[in-house]
N, C-alpha and C. Protein backbone atom coordinates (compact mmCIF):
# COMPACT_ATOMS: atom_id res chain seq x y z
N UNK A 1 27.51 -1.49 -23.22
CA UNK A 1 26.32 -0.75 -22.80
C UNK A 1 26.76 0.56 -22.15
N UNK A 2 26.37 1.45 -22.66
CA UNK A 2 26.50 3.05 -22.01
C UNK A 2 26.05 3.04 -20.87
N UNK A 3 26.54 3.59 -19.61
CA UNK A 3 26.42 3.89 -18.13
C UNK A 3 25.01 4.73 -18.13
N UNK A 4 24.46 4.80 -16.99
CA UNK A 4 23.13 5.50 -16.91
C UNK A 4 23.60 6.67 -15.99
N UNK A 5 23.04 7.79 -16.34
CA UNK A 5 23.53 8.83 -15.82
C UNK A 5 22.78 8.70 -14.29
N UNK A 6 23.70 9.71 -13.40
CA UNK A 6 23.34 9.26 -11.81
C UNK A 6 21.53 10.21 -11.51
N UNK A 7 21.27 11.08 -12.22
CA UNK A 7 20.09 11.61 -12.34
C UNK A 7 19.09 10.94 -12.57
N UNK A 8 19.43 10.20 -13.34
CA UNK A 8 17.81 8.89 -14.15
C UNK A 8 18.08 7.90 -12.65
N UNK A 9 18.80 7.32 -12.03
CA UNK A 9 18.85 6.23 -11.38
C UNK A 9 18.67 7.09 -10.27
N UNK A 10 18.70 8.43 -9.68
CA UNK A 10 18.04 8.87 -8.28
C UNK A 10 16.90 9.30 -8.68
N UNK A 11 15.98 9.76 -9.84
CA UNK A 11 14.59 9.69 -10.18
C UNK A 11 13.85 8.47 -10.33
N UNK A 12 14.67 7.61 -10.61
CA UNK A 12 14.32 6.23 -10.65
C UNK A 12 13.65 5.92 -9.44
N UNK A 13 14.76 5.70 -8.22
CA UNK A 13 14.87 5.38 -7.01
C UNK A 13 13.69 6.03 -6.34
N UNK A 14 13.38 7.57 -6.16
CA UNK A 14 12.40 8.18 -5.44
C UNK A 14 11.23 7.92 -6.21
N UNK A 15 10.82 7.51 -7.55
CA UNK A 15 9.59 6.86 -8.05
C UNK A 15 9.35 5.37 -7.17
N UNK A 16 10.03 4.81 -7.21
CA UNK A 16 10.63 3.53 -6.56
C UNK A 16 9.55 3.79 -5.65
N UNK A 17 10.44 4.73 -4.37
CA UNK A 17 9.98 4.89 -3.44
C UNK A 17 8.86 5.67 -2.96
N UNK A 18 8.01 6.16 -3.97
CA UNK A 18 6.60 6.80 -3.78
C UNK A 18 6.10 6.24 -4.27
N UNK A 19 6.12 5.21 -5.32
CA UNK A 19 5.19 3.96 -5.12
C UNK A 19 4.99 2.98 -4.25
N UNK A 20 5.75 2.46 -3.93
CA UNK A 20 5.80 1.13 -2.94
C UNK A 20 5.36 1.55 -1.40
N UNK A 21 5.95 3.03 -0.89
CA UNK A 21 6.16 3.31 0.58
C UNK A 21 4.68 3.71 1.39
N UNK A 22 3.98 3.51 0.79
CA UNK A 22 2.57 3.39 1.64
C UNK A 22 1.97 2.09 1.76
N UNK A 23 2.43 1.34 0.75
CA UNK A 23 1.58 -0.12 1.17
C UNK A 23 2.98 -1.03 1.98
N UNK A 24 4.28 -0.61 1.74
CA UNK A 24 4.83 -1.50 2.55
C UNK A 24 5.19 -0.40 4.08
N UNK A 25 4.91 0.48 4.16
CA UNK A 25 4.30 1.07 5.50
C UNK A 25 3.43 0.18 6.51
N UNK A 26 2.09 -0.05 5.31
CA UNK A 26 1.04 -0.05 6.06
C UNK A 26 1.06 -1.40 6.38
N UNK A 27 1.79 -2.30 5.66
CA UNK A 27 1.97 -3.80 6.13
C UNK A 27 2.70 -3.73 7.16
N UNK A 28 3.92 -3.22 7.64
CA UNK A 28 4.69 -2.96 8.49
C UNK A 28 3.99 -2.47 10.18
N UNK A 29 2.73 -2.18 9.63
CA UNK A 29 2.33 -1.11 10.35
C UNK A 29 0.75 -2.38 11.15
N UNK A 30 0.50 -2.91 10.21
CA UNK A 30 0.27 -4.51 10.68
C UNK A 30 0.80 -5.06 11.54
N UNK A 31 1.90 -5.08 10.94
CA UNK A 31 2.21 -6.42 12.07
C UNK A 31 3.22 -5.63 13.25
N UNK A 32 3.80 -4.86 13.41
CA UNK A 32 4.39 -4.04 14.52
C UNK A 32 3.77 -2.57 15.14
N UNK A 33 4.73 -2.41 16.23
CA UNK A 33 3.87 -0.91 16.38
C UNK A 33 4.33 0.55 15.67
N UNK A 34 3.72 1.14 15.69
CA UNK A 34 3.79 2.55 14.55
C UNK A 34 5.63 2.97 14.64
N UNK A 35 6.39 3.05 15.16
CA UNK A 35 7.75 3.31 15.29
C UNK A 35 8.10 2.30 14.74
N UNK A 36 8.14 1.54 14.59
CA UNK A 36 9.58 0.22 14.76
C UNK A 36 8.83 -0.11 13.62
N UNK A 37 7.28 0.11 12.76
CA UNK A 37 7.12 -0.02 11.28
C UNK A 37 8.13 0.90 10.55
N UNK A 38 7.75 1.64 10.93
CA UNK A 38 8.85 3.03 10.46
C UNK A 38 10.50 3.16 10.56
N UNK A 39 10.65 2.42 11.65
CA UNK A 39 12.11 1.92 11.32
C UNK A 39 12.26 0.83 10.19
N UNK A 40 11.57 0.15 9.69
CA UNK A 40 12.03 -0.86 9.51
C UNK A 40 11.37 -0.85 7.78
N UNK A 41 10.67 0.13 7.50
CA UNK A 41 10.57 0.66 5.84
C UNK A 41 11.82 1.61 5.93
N UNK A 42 12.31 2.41 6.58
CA UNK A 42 13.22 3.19 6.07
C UNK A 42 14.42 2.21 6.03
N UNK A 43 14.65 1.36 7.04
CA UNK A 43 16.20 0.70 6.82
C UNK A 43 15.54 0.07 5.41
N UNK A 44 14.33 -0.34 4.98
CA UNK A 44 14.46 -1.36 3.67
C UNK A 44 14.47 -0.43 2.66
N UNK A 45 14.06 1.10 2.62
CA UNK A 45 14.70 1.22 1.82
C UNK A 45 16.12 1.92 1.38
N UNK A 46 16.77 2.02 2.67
CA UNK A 46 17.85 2.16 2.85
C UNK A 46 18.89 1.43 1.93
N UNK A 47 18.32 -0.52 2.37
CA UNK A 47 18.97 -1.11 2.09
C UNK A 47 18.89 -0.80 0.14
N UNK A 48 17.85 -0.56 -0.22
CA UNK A 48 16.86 -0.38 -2.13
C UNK A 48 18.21 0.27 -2.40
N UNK A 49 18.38 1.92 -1.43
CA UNK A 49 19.29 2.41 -2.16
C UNK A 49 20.50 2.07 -2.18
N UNK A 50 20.86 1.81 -0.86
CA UNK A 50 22.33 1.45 -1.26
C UNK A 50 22.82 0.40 -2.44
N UNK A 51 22.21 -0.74 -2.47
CA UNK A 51 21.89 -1.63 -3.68
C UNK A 51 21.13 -1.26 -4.76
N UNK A 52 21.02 -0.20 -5.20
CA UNK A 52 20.02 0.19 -6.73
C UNK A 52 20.38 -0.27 -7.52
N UNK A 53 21.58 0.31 -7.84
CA UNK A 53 21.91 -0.44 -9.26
C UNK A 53 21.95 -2.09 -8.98
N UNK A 54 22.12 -2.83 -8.12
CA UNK A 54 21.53 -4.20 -8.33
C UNK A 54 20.46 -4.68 -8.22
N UNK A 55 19.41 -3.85 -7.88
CA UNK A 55 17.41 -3.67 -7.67
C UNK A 55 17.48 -3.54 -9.01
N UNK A 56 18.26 -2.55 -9.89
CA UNK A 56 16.88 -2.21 -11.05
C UNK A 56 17.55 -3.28 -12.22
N UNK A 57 18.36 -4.16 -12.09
CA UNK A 57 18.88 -5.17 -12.91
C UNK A 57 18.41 -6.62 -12.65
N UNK A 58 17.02 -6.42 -11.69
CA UNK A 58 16.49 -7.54 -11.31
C UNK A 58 15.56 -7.73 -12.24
N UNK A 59 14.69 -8.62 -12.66
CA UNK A 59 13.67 -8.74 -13.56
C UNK A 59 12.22 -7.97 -12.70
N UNK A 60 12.32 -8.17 -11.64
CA UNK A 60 11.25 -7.88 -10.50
C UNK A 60 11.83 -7.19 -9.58
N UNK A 61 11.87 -5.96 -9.91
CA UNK A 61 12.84 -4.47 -8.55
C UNK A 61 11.63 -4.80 -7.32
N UNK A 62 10.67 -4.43 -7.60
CA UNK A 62 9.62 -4.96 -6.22
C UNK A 62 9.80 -5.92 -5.67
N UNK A 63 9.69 -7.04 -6.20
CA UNK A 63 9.82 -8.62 -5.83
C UNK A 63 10.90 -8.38 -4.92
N UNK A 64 12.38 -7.97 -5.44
CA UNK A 64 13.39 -8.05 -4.97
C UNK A 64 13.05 -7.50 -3.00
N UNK A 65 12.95 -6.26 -3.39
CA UNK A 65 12.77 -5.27 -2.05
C UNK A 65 11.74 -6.26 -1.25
N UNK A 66 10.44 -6.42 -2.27
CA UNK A 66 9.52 -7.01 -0.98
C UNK A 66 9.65 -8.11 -0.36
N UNK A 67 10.90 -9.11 -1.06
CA UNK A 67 11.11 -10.38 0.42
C UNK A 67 11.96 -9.83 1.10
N UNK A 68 12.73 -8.67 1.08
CA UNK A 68 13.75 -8.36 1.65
C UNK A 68 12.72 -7.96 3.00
N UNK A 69 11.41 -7.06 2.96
CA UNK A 69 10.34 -6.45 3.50
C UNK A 69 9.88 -7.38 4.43
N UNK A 70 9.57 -8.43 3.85
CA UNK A 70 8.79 -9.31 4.56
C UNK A 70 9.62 -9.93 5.27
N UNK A 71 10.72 -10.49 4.38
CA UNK A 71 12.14 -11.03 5.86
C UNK A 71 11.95 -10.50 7.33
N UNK A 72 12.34 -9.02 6.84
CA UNK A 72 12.63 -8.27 7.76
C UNK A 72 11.07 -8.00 9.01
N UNK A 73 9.72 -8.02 8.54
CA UNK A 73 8.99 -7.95 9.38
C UNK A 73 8.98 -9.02 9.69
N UNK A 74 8.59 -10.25 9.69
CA UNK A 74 8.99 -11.31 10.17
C UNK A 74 10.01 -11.68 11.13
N UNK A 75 11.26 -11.52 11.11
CA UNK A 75 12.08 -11.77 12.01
C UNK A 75 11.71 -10.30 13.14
N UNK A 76 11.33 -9.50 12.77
CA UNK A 76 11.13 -8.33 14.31
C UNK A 76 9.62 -8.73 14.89
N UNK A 77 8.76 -9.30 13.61
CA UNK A 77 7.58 -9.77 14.68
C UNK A 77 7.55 -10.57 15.27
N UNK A 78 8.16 -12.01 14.89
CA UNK A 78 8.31 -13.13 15.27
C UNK A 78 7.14 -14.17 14.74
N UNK A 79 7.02 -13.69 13.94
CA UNK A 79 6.29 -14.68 13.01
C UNK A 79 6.27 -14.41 11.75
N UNK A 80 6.53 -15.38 10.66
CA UNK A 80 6.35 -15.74 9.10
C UNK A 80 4.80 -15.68 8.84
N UNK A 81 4.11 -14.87 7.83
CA UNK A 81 2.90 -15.01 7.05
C UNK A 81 3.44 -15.85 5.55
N UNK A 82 2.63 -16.40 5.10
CA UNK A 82 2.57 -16.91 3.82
C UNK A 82 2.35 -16.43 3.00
N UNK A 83 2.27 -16.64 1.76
CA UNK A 83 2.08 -15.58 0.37
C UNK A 83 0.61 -15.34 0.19
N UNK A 84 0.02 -16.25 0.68
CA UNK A 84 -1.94 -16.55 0.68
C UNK A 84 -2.09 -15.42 1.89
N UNK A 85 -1.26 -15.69 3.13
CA UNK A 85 -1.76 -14.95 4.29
C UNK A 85 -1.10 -12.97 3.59
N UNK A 86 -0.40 -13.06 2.92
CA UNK A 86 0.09 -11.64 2.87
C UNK A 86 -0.95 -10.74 1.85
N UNK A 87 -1.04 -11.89 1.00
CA UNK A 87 -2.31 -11.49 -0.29
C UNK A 87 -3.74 -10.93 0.81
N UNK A 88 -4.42 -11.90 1.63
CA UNK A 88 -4.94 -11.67 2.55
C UNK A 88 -5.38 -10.49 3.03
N UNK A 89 -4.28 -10.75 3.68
CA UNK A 89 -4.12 -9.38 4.95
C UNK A 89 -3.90 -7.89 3.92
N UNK A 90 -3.03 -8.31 2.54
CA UNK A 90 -3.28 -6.88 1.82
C UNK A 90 -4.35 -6.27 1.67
N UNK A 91 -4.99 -7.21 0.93
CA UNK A 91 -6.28 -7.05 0.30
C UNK A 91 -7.33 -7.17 1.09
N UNK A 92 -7.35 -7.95 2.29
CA UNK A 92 -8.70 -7.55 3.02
C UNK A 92 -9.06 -6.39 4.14
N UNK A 93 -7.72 -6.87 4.30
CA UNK A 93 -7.16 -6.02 5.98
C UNK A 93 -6.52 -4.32 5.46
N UNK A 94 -5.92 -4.25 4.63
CA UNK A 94 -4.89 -3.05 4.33
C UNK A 94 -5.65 -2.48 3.06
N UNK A 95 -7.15 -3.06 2.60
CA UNK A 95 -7.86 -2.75 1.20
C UNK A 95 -6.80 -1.97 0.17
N UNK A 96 -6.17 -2.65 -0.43
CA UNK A 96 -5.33 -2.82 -2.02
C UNK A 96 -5.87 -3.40 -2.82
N UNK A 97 -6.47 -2.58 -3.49
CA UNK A 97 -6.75 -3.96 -4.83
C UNK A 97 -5.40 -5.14 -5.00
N UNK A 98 -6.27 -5.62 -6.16
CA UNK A 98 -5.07 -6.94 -6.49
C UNK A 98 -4.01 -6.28 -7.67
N UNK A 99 -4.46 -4.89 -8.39
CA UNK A 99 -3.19 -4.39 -8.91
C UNK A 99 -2.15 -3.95 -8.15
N UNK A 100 -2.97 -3.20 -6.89
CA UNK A 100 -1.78 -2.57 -5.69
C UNK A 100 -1.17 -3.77 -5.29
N UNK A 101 -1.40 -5.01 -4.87
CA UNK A 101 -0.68 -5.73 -4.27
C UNK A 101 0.05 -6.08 -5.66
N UNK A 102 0.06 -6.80 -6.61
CA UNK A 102 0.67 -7.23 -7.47
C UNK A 102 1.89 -6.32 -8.08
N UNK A 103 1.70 -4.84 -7.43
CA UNK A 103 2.53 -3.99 -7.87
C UNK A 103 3.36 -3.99 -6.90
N UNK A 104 2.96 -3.66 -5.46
CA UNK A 104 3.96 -3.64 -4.39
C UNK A 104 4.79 -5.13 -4.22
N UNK A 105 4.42 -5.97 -4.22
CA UNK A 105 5.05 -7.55 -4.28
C UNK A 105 5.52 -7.78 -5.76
N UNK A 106 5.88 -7.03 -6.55
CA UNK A 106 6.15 -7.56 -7.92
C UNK A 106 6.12 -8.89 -8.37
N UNK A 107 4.76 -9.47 -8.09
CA UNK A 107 3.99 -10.47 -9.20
C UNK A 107 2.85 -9.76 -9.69
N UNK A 108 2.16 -10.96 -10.71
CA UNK A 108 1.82 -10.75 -11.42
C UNK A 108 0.47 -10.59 -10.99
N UNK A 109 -0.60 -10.25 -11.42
CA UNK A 109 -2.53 -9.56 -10.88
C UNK A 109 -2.40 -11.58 -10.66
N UNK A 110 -2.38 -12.28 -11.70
CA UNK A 110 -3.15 -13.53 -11.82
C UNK A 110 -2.59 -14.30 -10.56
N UNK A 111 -1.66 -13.84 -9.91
CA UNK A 111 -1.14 -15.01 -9.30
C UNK A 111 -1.41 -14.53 -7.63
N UNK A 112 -1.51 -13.06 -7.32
CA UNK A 112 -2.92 -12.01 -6.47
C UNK A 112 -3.53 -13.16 -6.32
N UNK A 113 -4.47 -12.75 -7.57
CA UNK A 113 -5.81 -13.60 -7.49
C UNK A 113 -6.01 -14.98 -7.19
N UNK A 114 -4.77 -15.70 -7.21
CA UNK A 114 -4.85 -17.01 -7.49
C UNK A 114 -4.56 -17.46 -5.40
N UNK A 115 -3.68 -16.58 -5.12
CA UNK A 115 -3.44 -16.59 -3.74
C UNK A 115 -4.54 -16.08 -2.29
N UNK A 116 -5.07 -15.24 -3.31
CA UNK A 116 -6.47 -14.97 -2.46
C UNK A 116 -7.44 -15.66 -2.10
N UNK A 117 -7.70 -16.58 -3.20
CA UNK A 117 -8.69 -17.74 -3.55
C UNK A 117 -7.96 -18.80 -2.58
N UNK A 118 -7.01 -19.02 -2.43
CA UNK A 118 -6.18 -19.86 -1.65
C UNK A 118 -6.54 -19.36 -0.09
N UNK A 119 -6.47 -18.29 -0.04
CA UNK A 119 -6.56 -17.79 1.28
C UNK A 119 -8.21 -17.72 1.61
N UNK A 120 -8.62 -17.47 1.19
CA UNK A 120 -10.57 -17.74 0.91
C UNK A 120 -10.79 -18.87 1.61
N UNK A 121 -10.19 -19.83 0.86
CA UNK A 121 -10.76 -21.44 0.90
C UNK A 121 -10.15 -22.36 1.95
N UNK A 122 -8.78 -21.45 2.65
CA UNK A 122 -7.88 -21.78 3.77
C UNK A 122 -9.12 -21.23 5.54
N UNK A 123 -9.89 -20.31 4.87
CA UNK A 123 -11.12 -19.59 5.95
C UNK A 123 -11.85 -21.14 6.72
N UNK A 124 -11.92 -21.53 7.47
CA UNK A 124 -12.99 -22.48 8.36
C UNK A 124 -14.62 -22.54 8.12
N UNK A 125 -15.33 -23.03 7.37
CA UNK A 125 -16.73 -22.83 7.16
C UNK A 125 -17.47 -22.36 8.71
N UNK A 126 -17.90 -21.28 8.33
CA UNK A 126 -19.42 -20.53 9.60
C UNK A 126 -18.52 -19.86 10.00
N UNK A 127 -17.18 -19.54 9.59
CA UNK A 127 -16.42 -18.21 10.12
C UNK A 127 -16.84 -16.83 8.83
N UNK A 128 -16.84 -15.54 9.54
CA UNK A 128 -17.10 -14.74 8.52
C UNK A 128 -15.92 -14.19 7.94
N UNK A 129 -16.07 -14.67 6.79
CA UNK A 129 -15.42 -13.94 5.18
C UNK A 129 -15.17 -12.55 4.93
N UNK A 130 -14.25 -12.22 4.69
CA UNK A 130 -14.16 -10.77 4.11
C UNK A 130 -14.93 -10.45 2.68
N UNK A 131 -15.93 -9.44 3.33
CA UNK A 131 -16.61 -9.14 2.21
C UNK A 131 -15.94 -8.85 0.58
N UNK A 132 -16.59 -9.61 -0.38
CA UNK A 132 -16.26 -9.33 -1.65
C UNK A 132 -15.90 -8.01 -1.81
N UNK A 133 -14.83 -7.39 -2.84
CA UNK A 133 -15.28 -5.93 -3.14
C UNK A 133 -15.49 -5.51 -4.30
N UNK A 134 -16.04 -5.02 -5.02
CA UNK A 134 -16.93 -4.85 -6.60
C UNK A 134 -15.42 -3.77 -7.52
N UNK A 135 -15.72 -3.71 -8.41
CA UNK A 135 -14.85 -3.13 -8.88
C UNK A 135 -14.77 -1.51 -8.90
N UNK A 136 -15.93 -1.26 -8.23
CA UNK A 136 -16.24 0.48 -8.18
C UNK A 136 -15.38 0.68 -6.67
N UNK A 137 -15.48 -0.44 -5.83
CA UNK A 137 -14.51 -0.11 -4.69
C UNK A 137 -12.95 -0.59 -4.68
N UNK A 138 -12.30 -0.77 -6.20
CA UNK A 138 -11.15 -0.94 -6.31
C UNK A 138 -10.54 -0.25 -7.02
N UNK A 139 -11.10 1.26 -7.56
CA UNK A 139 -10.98 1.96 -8.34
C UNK A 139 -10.11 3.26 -7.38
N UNK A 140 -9.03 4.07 -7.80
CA UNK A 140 -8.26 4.66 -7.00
C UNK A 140 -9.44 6.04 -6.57
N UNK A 141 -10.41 6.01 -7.31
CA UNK A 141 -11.26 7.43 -6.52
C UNK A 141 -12.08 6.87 -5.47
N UNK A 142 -11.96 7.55 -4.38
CA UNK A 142 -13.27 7.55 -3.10
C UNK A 142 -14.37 7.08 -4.03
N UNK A 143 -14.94 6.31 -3.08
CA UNK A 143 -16.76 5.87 -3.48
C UNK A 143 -17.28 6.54 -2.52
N UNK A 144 -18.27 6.83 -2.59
CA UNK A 144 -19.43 7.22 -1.28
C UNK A 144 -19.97 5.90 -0.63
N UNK A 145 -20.02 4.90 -1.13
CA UNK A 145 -20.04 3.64 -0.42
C UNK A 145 -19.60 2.79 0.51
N UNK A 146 -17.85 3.49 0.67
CA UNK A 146 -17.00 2.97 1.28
C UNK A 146 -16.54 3.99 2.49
N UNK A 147 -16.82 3.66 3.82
CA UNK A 147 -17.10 4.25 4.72
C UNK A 147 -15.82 4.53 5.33
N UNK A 148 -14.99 3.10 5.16
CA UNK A 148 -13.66 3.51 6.00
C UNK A 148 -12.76 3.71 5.09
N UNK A 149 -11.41 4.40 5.78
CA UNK A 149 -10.44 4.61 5.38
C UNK A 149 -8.75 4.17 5.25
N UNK A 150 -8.58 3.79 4.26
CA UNK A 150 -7.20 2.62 4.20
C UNK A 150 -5.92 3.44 5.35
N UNK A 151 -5.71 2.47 5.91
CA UNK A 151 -4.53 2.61 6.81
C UNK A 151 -3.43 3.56 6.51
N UNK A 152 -2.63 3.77 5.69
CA UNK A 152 -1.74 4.75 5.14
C UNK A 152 -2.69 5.85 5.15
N UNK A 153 -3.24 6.38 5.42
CA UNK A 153 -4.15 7.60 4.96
C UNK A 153 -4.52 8.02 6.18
N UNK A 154 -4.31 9.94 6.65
CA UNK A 154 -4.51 10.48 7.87
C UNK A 154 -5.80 11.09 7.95
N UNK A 155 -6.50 12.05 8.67
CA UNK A 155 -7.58 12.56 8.83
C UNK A 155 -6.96 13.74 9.06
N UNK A 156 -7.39 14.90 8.50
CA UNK A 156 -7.19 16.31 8.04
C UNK A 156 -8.62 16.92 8.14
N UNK A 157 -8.78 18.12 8.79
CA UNK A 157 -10.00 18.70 9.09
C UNK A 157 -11.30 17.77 9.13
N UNK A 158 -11.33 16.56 9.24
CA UNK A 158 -12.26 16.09 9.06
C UNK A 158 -12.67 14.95 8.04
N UNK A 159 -11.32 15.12 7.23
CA UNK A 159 -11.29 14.25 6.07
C UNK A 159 -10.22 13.29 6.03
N UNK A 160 -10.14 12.97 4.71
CA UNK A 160 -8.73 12.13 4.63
C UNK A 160 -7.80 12.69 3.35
N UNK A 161 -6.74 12.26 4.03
CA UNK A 161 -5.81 13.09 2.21
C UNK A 161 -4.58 11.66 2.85
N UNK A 162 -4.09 11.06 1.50
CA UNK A 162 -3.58 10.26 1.08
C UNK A 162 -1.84 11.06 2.08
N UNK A 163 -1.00 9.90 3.18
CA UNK A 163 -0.05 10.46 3.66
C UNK A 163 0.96 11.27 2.77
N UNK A 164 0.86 10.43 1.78
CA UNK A 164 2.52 10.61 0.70
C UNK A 164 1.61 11.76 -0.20
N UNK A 165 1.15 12.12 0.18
CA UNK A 165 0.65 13.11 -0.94
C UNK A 165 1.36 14.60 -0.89
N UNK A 166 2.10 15.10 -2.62
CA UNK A 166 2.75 15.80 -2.27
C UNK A 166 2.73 16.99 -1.89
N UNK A 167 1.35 17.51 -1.44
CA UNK A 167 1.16 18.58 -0.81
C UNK A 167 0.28 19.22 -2.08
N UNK A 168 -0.71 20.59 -1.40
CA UNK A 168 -1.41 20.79 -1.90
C UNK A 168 -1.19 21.67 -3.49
N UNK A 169 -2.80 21.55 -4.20
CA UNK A 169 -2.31 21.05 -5.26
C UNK A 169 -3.14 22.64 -5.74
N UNK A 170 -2.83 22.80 -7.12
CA UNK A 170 -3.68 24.38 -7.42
C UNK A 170 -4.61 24.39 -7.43
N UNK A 171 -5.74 25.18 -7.48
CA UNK A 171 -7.30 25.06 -7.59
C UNK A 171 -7.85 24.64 -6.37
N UNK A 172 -9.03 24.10 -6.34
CA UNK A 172 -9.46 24.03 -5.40
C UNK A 172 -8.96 22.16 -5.31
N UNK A 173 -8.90 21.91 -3.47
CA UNK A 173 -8.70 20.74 -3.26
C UNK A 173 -10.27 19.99 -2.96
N UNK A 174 -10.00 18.78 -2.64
CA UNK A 174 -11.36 18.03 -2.18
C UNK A 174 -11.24 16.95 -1.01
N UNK A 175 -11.80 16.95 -0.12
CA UNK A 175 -11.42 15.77 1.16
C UNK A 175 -12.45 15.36 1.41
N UNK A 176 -12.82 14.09 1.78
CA UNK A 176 -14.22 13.31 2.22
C UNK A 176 -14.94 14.15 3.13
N UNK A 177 -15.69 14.12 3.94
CA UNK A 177 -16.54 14.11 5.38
C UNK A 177 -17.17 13.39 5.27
N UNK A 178 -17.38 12.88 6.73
CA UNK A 178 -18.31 12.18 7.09
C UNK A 178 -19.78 13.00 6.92
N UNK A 179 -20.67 12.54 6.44
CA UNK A 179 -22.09 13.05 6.16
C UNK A 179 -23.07 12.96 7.07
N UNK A 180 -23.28 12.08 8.00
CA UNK A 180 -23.78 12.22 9.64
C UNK A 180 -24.40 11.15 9.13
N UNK A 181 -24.60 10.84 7.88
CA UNK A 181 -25.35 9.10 7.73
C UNK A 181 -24.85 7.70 7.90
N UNK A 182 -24.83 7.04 9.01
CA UNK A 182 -23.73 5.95 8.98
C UNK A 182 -23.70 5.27 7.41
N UNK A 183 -22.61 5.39 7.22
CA UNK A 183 -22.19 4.16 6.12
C UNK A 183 -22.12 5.05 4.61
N UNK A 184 -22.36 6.50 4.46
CA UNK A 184 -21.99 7.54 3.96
C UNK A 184 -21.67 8.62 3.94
N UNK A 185 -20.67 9.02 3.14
CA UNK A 185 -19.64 10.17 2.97
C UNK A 185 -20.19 11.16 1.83
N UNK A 186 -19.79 12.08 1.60
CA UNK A 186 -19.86 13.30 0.82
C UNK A 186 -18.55 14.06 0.62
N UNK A 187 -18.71 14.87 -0.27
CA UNK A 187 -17.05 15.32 -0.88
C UNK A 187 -17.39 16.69 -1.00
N UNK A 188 -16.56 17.26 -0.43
CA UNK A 188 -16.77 18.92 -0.26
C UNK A 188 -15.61 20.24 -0.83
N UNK A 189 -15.60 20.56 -1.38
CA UNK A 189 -14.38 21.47 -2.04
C UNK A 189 -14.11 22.25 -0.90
N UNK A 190 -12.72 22.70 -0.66
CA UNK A 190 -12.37 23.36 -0.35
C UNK A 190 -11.47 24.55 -0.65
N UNK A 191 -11.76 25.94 -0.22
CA UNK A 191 -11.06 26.78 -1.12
C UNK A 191 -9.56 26.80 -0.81
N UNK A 192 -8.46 26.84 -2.03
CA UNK A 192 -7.19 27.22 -2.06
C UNK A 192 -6.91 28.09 -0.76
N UNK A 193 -5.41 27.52 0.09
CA UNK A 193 -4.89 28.18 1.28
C UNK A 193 -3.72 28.97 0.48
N UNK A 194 -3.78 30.16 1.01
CA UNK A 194 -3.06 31.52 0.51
C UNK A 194 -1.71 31.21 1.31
């Protein structure tokens, strides 16, 4: 087998890592306080790179990193979540769809879904449920429906713009506001900064 040139495997690596590094942030960011989340995604993916070439020869490069993830929050929080409680807390608490989680945890959507339902039915009857969410609120564009804003994500003049985002983009940009109506938003252009 021909060697992979060191260019494809450090483009590799920073795809790697602008996919995964906002939802295993924001889990991090769960269960510890805002520093010591942040220590503790950069040492993991510290650890991604120093080990790459044995990450991307895994069948599951995510899988791999994310028990390494969860190890690691776990032993600094002092407590173990379960695969039902992590599905959970992704998806109810950290709002990921079940592709985002299935992508950041490298399994599969069905087995998401199958852990959620687990975690559903693990709930105490006359305790309240995390509301269902429809598929228009699992879709990567803002709804006007959906009032709050996922954890990885800052507030900028008033709005929100995605943290990892790589900076502004040509044309005109767009950021939420709040619309003064509880429980709806509006989307407002803003003109290109010179």
């Amino acid at each position: 087998m021909k060697p992979v040139p060191p260019t494809v495997l450090t483009n590799a690596f920073y795809a790697f890592y602008d996919l995964h590094r906002p939802a295993y942030h924001a889990y991090a960011a769960a269960h510890l306080a805002l520093e010591e989340a942040q220590l503790a995604v950069s040492h993991l993916f510290n650890v991604v790179a120093g080990n790459w070439t044995t990450v991307v020869r895994e069948r599951h490069p995510a899988a791999w990193a994310w028990e390494r993830h969860t190890r690691t929050i776990a032993h600094r929080s002092g407590h173990a979540l379960t695969a039902a409680e992590e599905a959970s807390l992704l998806h109810d608490h950290l709002l990921l769809s079940i592709d985002q989680i299935a992508t950041a945890t490298g399994t599969e959507p069905a087995a998401v879904s199958a852990l959620l339902a687990a975690a559903h039915r693990a709930i105490p009857t006359g305790t309240a449920r995390p509301r269902p969410r429809t598929a228009a609120s699992r879709s990567t564009t803002p709804s006007l429906s959906t009032p709050r804003t996922r954890p990885f994500e800052k507030t900028v003049s008033g709005g929100t713009l995605p943290s990892w985002s790589p900076g502004p983009a040509p044309g005109p940009r767009w950021f939420s506001v709040t619309s003064g109506i509880p429980g709806r938003r509006c989307f407002t252009p803003t003109a290109p900064v010179a």
